[in-house]
Protein backbone atom coordinates (compact mmCIF):
# COMPACT_ATOMS: atom_id res chain seq x y z
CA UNK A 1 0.00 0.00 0.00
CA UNK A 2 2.70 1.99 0.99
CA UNK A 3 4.34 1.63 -2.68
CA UNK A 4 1.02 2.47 -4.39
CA UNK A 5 0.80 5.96 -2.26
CA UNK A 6 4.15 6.70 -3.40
CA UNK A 7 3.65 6.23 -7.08
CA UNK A 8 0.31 8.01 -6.54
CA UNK A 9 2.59 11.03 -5.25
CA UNK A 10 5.01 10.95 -7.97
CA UNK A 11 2.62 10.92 -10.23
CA UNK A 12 1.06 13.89 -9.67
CA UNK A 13 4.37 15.81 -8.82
CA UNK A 14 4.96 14.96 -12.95
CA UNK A 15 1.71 16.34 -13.87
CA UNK A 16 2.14 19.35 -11.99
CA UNK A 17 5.56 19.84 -13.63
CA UNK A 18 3.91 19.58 -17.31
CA UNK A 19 1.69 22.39 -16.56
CA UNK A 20 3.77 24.66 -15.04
CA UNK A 21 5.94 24.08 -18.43
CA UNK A 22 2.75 24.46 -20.52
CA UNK A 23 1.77 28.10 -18.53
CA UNK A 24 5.39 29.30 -19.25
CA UNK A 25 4.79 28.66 -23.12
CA UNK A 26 2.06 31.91 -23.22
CA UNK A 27 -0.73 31.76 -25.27
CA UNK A 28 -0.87 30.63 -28.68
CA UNK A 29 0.73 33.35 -31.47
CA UNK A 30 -2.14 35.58 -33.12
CA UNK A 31 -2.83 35.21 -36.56
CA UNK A 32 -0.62 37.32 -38.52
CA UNK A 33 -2.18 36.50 -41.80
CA UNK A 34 -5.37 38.94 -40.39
CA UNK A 35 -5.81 41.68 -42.99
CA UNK A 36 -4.16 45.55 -41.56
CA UNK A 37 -6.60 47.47 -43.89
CA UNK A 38 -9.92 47.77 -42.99
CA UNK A 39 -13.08 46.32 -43.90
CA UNK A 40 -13.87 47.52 -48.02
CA UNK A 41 -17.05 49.31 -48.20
CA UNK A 42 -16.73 50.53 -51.64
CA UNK A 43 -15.73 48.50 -55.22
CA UNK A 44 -13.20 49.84 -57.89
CA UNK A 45 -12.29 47.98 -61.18
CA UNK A 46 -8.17 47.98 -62.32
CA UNK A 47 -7.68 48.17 -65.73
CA UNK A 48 -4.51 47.83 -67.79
CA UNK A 49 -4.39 48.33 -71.75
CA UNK A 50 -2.09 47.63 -74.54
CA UNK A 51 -0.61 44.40 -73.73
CA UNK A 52 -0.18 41.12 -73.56
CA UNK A 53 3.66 41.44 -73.37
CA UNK A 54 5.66 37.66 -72.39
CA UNK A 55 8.08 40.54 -69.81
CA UNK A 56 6.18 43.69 -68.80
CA UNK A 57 2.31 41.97 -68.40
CA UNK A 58 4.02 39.68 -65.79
CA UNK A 59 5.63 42.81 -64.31
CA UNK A 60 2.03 43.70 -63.50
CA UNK A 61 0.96 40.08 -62.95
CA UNK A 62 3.65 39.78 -60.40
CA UNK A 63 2.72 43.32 -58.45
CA UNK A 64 -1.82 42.14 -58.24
CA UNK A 65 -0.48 38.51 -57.00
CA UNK A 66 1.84 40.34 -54.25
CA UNK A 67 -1.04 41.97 -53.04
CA UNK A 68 -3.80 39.80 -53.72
CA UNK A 69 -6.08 41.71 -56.28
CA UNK A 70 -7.47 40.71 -59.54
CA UNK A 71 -7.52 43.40 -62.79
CA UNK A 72 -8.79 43.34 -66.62
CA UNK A 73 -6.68 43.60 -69.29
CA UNK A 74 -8.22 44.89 -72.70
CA UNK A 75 -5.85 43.39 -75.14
CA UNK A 76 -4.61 44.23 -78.57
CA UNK A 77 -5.13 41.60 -81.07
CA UNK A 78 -1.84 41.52 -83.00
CA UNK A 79 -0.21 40.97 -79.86
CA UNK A 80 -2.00 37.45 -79.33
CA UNK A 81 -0.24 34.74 -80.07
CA UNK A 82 1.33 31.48 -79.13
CA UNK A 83 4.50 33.62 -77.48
CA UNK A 84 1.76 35.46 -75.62
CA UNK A 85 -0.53 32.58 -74.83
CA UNK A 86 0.76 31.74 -70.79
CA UNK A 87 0.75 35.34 -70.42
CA UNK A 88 -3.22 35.25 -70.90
CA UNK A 89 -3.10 32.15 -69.42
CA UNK A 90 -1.39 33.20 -65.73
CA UNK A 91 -4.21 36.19 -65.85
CA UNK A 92 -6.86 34.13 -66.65
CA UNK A 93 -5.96 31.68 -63.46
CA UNK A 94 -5.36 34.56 -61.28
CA UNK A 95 -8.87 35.33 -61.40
CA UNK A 96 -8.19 38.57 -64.07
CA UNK A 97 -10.72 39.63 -66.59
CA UNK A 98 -9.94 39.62 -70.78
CA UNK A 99 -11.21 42.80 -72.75
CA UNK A 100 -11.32 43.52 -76.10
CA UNK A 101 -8.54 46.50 -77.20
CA UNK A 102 -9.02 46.51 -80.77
CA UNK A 103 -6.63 44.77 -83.64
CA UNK A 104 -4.14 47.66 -83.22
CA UNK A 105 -2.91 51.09 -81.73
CA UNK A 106 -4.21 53.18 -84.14
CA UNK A 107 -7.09 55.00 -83.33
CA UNK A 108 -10.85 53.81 -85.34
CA UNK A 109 -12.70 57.07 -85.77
CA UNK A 110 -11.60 57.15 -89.38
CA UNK A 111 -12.07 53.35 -90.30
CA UNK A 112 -15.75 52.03 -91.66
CA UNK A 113 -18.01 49.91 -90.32
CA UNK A 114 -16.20 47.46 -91.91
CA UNK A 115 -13.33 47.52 -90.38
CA UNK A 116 -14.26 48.32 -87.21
CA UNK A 117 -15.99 45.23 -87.16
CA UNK A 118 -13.23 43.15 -88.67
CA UNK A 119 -10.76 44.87 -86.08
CA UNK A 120 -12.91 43.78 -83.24
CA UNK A 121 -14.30 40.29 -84.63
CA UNK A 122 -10.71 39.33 -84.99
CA UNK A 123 -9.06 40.55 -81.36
CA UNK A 124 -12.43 38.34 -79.70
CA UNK A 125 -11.82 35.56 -81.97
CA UNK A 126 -7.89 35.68 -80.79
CA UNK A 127 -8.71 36.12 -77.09
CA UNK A 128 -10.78 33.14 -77.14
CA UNK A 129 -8.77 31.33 -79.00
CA UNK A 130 -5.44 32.08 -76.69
CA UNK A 131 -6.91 32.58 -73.84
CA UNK A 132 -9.97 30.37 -73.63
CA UNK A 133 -12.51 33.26 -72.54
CA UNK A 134 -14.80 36.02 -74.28
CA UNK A 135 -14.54 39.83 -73.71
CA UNK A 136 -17.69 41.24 -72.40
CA UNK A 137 -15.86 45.29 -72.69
CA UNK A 138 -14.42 47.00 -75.64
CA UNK A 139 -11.79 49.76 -74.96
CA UNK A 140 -10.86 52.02 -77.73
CA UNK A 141 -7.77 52.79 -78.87
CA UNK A 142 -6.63 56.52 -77.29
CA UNK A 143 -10.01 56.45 -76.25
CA UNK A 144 -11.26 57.87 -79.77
CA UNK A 145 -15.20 57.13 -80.42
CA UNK A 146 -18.04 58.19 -82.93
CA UNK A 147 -21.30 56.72 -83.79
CA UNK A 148 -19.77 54.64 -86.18
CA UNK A 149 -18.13 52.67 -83.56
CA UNK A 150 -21.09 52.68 -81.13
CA UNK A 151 -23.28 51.55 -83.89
CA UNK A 152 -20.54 48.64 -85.31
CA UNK A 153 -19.03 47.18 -81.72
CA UNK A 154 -21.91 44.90 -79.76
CA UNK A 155 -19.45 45.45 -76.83
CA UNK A 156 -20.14 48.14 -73.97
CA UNK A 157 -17.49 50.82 -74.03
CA UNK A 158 -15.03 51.35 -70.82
CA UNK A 159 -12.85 54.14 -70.00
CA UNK A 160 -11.16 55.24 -66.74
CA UNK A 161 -9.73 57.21 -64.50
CA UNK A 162 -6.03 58.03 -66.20
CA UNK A 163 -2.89 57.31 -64.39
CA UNK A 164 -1.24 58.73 -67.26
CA UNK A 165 1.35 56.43 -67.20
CA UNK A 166 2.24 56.50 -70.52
CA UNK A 167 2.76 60.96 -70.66
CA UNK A 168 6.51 62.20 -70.62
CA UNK A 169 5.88 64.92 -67.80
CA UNK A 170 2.63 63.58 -66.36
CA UNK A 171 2.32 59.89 -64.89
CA UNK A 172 6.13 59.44 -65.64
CA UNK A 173 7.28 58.62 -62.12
CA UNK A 174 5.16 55.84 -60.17
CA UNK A 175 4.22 58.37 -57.26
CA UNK A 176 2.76 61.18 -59.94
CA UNK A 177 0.51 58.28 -61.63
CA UNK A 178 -0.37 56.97 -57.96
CA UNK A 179 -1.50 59.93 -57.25
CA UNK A 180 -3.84 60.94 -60.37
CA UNK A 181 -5.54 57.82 -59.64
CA UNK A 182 -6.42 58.61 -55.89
CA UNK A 183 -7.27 62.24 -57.00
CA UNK A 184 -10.49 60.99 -59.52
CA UNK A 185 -11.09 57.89 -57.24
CA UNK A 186 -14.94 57.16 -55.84
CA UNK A 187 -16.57 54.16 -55.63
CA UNK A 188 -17.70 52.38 -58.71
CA UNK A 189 -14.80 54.15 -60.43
CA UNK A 190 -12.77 51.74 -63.25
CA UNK A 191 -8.98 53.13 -63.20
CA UNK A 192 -6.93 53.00 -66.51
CA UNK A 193 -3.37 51.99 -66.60
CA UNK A 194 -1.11 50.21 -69.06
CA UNK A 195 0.89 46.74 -68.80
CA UNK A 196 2.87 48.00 -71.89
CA UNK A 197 4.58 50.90 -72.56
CA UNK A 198 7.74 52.13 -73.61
CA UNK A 199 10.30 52.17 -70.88
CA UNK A 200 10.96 53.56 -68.35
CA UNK A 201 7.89 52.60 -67.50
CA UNK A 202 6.43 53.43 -64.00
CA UNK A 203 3.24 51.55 -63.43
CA UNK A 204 4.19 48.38 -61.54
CA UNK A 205 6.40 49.76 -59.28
CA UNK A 206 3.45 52.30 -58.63
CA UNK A 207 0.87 49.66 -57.70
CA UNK A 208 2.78 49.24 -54.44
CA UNK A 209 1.77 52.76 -53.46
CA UNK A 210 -2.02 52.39 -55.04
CA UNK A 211 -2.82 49.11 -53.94
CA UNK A 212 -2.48 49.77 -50.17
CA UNK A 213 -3.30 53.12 -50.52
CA UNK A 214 -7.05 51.77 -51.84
CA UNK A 215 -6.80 49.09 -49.48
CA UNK A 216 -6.54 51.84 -46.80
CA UNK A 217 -9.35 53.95 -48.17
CA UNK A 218 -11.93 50.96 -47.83
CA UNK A 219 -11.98 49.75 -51.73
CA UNK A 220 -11.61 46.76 -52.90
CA UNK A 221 -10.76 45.63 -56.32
CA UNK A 222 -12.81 43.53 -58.75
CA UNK A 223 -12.89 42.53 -62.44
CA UNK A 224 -14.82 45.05 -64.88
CA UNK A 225 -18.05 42.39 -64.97
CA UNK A 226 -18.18 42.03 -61.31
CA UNK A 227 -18.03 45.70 -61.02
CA UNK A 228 -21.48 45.61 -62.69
CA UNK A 229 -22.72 42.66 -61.16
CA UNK A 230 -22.03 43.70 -57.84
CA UNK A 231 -23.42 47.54 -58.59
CA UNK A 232 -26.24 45.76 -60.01
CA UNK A 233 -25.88 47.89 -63.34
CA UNK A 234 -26.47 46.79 -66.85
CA UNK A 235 -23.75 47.89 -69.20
CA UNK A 236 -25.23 47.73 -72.07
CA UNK A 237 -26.20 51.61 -72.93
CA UNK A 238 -26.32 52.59 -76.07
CA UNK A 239 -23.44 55.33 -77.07
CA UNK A 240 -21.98 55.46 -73.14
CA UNK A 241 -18.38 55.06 -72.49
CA UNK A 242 -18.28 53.90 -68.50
CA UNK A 243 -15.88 55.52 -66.30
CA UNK A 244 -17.78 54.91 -62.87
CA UNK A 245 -20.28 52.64 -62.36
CA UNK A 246 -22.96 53.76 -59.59
């Protein structure tokens, strides 16, 4: 009996020991994966034009994945092709929207029905061919419309708030195109930038500033269609170019 008390006793001298080692461990680590910005209470579409480029599109790739937003790119059609393809492909699988550029940079005011229609025709066929999705927004090129082009393109029409990345003098440092984007920012508001431009080229290095800075200000970033969905806005109006949807 005498033995059995004894183990009894050591026994619970060993348990005692383990918690007193398991109270000196503290409590378990927070979660540092717990968003710092606060909770978004309004929407905003990124857009980037001009591309797909195989080097400076995965510039911009790179910078939404670091920071964990999605974008649309309206594409030019002479740029699609099988060099191009995993460029489309990464954006596609990143949750990133496709939209419809045009064939090239030129602007379409003076071109036909015709060949506004061929321009267009051929930049969806391409993006559905590369990239295994349909456009459901047409950007023109330098922004340049007329009721030609209203009347030929069965696409609704999307602008932007400039960045002016691509101006010698204007948007040419990241923190000057940063900041022309928070200057015409309100919710609903579709920003344009470009994933391809002539170097130097500022834009990715300036969505480190106009990410958070967003983030900060309560947006949060969505593809051009869920802008609309999520506004609960139809796109389709006749001869409108969006630049905020609301």
């Amino acid at each position: 009996m005498r033995n059995l008390f004894l183990i009894f006793c050591f026994i619970i001298i060993l348990l005692s020991c383990g918690s007193d080692n398991d109270a000196t461990t503290g409590p378990e680590e927070s979660d540092t994966t717990e968003s710092e910005y606060p909770e978004p209470d309004k929407l905003c579409a990124l857009t980037f034009d001009d591309g797909p480029d195989v080097t400076k599109t995965n510039l911009v790739l790179d910078k939404l994945e670091n920071h964990d937003v999605v974008a649309t790119f309206f594409v030019v059609g002479q740029r699609i092709n099988n060099n191009t393809r995993p460029v489309l492909e990464r954006a596609v699988s990143m949750g990133c929207e496709i939209g419809n550029h045009s064939y090239g940079y030129e602007s379409m005011t003076s071109m036909d029905s015709a060949q506004i229609s061929e321009s267009v025709e051929n930049t969806t066929d391409a993006i559905e061919e590369y990239a295994g999705v349909s456009p459901n927004f047409f950007r023109p090129p330098n922004l340049a419309v007329n009721n030609t082009m209203y009347e030929a393109i069965d696409l609704p029409f999307a602008e932007g708030v400039l960045g002016f990345d691509w101006a010698t003098g204007a948007g040419d440092t990241p923190e000057k195109v940063a900041n022309y984007v928070l200057s015409g920012m309100r919710d609903g508001a579709i920003i344009l930038l470009h994933d391809v431009q002539p170097d130097p080229h500022p834009t990715p290095e300036a969505l480190d500033t106009l990410i958070p800075a967003l983030k900060n200000l309560g947006y949060e970033f969505v593809t051009l269609s869920n802008l609309f969905d999520r506004k609960d806005v139809d796109p389709d109006v006749e001869y409108k170019m969006w630049k905020y949807v609301e």
